[in-house]
N, C-alpha and C. Protein backbone atom coordinates (compact mmCIF):
# COMPACT_ATOMS: atom_id res chain seq x y z
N UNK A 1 -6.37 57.15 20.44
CA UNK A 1 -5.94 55.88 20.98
C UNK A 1 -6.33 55.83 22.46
N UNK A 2 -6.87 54.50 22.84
CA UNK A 2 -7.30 54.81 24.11
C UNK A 2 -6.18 54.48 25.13
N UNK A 3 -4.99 54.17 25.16
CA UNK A 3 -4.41 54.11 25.83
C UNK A 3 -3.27 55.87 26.23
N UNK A 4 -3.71 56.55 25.05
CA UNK A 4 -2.85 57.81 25.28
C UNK A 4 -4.06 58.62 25.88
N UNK A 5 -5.11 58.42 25.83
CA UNK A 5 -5.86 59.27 26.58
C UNK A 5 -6.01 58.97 27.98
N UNK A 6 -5.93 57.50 28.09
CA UNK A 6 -5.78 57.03 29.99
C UNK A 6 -4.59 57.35 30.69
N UNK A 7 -3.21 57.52 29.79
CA UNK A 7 -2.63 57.27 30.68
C UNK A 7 -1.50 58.84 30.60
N UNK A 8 -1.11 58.84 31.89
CA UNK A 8 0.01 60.17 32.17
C UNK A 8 0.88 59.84 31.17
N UNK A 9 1.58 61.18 31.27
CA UNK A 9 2.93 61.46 30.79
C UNK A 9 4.05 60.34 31.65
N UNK A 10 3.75 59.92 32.54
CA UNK A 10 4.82 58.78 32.53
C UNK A 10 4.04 57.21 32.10
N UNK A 11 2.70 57.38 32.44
CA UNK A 11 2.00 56.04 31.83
C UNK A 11 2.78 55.82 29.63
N UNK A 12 2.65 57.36 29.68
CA UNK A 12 3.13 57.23 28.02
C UNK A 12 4.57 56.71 27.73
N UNK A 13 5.42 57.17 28.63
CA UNK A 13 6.49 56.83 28.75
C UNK A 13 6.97 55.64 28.64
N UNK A 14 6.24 54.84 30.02
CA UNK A 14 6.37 53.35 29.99
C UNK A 14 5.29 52.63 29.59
N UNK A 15 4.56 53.07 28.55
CA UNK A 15 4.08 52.16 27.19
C UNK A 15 4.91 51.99 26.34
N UNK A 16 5.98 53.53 26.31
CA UNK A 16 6.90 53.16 24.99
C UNK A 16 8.15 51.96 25.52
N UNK A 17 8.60 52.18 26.26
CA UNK A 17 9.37 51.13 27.16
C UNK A 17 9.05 49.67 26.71
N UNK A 18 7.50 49.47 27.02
CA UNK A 18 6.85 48.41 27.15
C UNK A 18 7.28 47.80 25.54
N UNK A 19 6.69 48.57 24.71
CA UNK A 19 7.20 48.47 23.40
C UNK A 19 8.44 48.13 22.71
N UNK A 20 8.95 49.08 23.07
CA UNK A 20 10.83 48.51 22.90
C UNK A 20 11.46 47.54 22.96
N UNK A 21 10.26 47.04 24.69
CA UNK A 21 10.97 46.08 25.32
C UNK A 21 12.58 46.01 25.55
N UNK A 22 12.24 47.10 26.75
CA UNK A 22 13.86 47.59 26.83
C UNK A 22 13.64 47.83 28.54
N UNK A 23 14.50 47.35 29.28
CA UNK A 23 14.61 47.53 30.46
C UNK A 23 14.07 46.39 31.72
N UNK A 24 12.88 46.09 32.35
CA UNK A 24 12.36 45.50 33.32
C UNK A 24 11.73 43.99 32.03
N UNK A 25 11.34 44.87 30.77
CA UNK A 25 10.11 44.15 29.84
C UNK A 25 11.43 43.05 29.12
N UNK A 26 12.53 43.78 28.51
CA UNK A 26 13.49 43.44 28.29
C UNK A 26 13.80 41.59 29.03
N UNK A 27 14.19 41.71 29.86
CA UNK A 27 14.40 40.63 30.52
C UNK A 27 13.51 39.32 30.83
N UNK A 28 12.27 40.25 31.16
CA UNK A 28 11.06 39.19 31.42
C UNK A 28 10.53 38.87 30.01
N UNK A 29 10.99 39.18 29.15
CA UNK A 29 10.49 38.37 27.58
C UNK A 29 11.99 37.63 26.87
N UNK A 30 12.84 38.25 27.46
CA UNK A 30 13.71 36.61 27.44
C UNK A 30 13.76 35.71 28.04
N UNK A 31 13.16 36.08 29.41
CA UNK A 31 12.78 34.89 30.39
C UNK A 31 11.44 34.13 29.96
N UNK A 32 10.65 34.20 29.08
CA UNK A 32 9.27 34.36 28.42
C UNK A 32 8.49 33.69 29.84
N UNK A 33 8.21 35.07 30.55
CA UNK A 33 7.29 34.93 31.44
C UNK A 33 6.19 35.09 30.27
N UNK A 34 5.20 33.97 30.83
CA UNK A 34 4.14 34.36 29.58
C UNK A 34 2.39 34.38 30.62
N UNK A 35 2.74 34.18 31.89
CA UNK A 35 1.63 34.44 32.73
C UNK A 35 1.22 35.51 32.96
N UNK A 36 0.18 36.69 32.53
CA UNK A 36 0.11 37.73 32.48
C UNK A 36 -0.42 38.36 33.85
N UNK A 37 -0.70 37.68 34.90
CA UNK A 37 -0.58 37.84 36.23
C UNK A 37 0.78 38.20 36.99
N UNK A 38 1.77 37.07 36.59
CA UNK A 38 2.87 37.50 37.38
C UNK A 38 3.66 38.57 36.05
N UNK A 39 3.79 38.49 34.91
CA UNK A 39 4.17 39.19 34.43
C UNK A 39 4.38 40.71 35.07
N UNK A 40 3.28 41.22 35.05
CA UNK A 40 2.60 42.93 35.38
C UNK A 40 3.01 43.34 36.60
N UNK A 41 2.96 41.88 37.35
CA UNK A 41 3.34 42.31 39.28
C UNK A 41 4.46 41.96 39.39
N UNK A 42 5.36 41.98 38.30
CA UNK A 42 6.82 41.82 38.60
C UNK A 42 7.23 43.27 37.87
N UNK A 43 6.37 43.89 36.99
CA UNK A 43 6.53 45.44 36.28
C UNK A 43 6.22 46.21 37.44
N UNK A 44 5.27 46.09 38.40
CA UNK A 44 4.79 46.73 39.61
C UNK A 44 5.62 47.57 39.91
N UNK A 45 6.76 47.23 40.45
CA UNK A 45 7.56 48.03 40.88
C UNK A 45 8.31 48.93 40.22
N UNK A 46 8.85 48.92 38.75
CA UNK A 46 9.07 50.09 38.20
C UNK A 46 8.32 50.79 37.02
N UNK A 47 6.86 50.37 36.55
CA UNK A 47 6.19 50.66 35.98
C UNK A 47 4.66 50.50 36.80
N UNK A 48 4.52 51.32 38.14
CA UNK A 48 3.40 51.18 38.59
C UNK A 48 1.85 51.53 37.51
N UNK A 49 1.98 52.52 37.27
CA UNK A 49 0.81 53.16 36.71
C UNK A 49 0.65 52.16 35.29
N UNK A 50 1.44 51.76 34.21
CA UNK A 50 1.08 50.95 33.55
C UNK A 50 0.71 49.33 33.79
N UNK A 51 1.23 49.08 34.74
CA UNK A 51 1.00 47.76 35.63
C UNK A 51 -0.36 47.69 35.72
N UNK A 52 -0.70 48.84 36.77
CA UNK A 52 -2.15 48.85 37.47
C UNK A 52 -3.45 48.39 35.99
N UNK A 53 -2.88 49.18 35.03
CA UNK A 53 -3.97 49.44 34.23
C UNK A 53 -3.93 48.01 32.94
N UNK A 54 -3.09 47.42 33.11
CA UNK A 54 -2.64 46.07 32.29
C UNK A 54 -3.55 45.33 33.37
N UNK A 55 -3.60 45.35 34.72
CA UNK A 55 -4.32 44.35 35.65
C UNK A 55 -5.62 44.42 35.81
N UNK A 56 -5.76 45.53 35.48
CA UNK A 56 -7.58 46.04 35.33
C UNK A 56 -8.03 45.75 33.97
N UNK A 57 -7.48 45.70 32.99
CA UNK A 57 -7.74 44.83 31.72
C UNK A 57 -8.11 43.84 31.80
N UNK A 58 -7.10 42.82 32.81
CA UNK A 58 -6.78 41.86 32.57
C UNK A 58 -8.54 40.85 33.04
N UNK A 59 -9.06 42.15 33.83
CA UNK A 59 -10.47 41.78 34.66
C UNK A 59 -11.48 41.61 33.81
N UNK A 60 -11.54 42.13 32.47
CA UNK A 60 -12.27 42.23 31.61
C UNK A 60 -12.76 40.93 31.45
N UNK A 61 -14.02 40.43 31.00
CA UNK A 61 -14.45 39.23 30.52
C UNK A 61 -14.17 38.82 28.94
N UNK A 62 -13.14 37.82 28.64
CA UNK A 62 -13.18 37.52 27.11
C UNK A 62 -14.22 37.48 26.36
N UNK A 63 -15.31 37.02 26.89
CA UNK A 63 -16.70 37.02 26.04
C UNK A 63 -17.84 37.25 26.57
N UNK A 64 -19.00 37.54 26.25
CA UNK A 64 -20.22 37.57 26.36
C UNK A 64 -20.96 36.38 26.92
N UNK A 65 -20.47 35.06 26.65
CA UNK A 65 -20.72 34.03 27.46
C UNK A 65 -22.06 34.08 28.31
N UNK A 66 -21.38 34.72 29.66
CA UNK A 66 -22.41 34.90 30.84
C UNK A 66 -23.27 35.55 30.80
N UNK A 67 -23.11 36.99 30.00
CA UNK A 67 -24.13 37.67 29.89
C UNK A 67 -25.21 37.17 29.36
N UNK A 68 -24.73 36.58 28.21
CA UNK A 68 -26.03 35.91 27.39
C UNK A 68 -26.52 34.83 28.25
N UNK A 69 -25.80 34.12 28.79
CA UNK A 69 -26.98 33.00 29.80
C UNK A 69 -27.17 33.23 30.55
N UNK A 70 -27.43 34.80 31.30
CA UNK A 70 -27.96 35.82 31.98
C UNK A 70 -29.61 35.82 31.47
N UNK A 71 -29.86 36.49 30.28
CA UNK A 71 -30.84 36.44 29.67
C UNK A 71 -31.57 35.35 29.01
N UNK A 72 -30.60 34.62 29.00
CA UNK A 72 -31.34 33.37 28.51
C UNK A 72 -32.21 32.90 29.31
N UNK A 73 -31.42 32.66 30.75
CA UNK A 73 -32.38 32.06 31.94
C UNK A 73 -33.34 33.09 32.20
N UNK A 74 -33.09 34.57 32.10
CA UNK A 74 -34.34 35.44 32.55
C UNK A 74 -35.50 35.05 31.31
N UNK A 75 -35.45 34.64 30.37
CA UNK A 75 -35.99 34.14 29.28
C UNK A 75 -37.03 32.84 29.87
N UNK A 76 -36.54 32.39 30.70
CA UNK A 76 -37.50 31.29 31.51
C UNK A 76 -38.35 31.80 32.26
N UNK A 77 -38.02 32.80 33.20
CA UNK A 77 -38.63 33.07 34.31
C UNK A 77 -39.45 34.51 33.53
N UNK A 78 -39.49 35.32 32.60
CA UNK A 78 -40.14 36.30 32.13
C UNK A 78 -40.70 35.69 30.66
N UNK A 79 -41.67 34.65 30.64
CA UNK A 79 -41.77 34.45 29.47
C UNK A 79 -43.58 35.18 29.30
N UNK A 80 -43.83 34.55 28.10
CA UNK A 80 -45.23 35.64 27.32
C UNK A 80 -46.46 35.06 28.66
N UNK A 81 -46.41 33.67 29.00
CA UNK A 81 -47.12 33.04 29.73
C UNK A 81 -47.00 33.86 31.15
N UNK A 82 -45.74 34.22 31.75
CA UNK A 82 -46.04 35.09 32.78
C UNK A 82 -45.34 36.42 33.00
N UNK A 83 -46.13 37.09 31.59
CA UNK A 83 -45.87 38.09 32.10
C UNK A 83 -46.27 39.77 32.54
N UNK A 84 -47.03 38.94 33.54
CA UNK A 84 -47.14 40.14 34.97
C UNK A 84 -46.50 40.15 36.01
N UNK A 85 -45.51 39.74 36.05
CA UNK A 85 -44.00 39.60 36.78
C UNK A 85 -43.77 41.22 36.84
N UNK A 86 -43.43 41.37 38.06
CA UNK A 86 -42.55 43.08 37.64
C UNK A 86 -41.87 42.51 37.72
N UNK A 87 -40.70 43.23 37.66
CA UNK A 87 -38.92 43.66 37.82
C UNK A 87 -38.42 43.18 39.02
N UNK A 88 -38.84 43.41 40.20
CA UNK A 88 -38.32 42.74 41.21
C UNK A 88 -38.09 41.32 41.52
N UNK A 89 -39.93 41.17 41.30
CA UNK A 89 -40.26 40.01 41.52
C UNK A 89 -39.28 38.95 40.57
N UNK A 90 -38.90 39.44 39.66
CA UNK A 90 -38.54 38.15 38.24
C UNK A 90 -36.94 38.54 38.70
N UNK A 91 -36.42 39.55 39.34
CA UNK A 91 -35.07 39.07 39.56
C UNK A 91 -35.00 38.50 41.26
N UNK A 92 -35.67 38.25 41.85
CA UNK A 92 -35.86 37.41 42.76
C UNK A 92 -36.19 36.01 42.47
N UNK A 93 -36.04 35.91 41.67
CA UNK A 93 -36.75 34.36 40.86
C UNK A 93 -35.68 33.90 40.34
N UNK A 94 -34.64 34.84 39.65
CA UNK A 94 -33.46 34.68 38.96
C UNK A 94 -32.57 34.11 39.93
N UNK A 95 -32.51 35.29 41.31
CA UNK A 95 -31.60 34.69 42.50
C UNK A 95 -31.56 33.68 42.43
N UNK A 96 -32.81 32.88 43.17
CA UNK A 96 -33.33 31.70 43.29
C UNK A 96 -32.78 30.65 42.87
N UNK A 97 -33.45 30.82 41.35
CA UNK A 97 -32.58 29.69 40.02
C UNK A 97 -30.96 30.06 40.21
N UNK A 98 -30.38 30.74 40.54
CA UNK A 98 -28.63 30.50 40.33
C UNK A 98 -28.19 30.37 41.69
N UNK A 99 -28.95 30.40 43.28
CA UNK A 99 -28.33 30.13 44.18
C UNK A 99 -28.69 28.63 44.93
């Protein structure tokens, strides 16, 4: 499980907490904080280490989205017609087109 391999012996602790929903979690899900921003930074203080790592999740991108119209547009600027483009040159071109 990847959360028992990230986290300490107290990160494990207050996952199980989290679970229970017993204590700090307890309250803020009868209050149904449901903003997962303030949620975590109101755990901050007595669940630091699981906090931190709920907020660094939270950074993750839901989808692929951007990536793919990453390549899509490099798909313009590296096509069969020009390509003797190095690498530099064609992400200098990319800049370009997105600034």
């Amino acid at each position: 499980n990847f959360l028992l391999n990230i986290l300490d012996e107290k990160g494990i602790v207050d996952l199980h907490t989290f679970n229970e929903r017993t204590g700090i979690f307890q309250t803020l899900f009868k209050k149904h904080v449901e903003d997962p921003i303030i949620f975590w930074d109101m755990v901050k203080v007595y669940h630091p280490n699981l906090s931190s790592l709920a907020l660094r999740l939270q950074e993750i991108p839901a989808s692929s989205a951007q990536i793919e119209r990453v390549f899509s547009n490099w798909s313009f600027v590296q096509s069969p017609i020009r390509n003797r483009l190095d690498f530099e040159r064609s992400r200098k071109l990319l800049h370009i087109y997105y600034t």
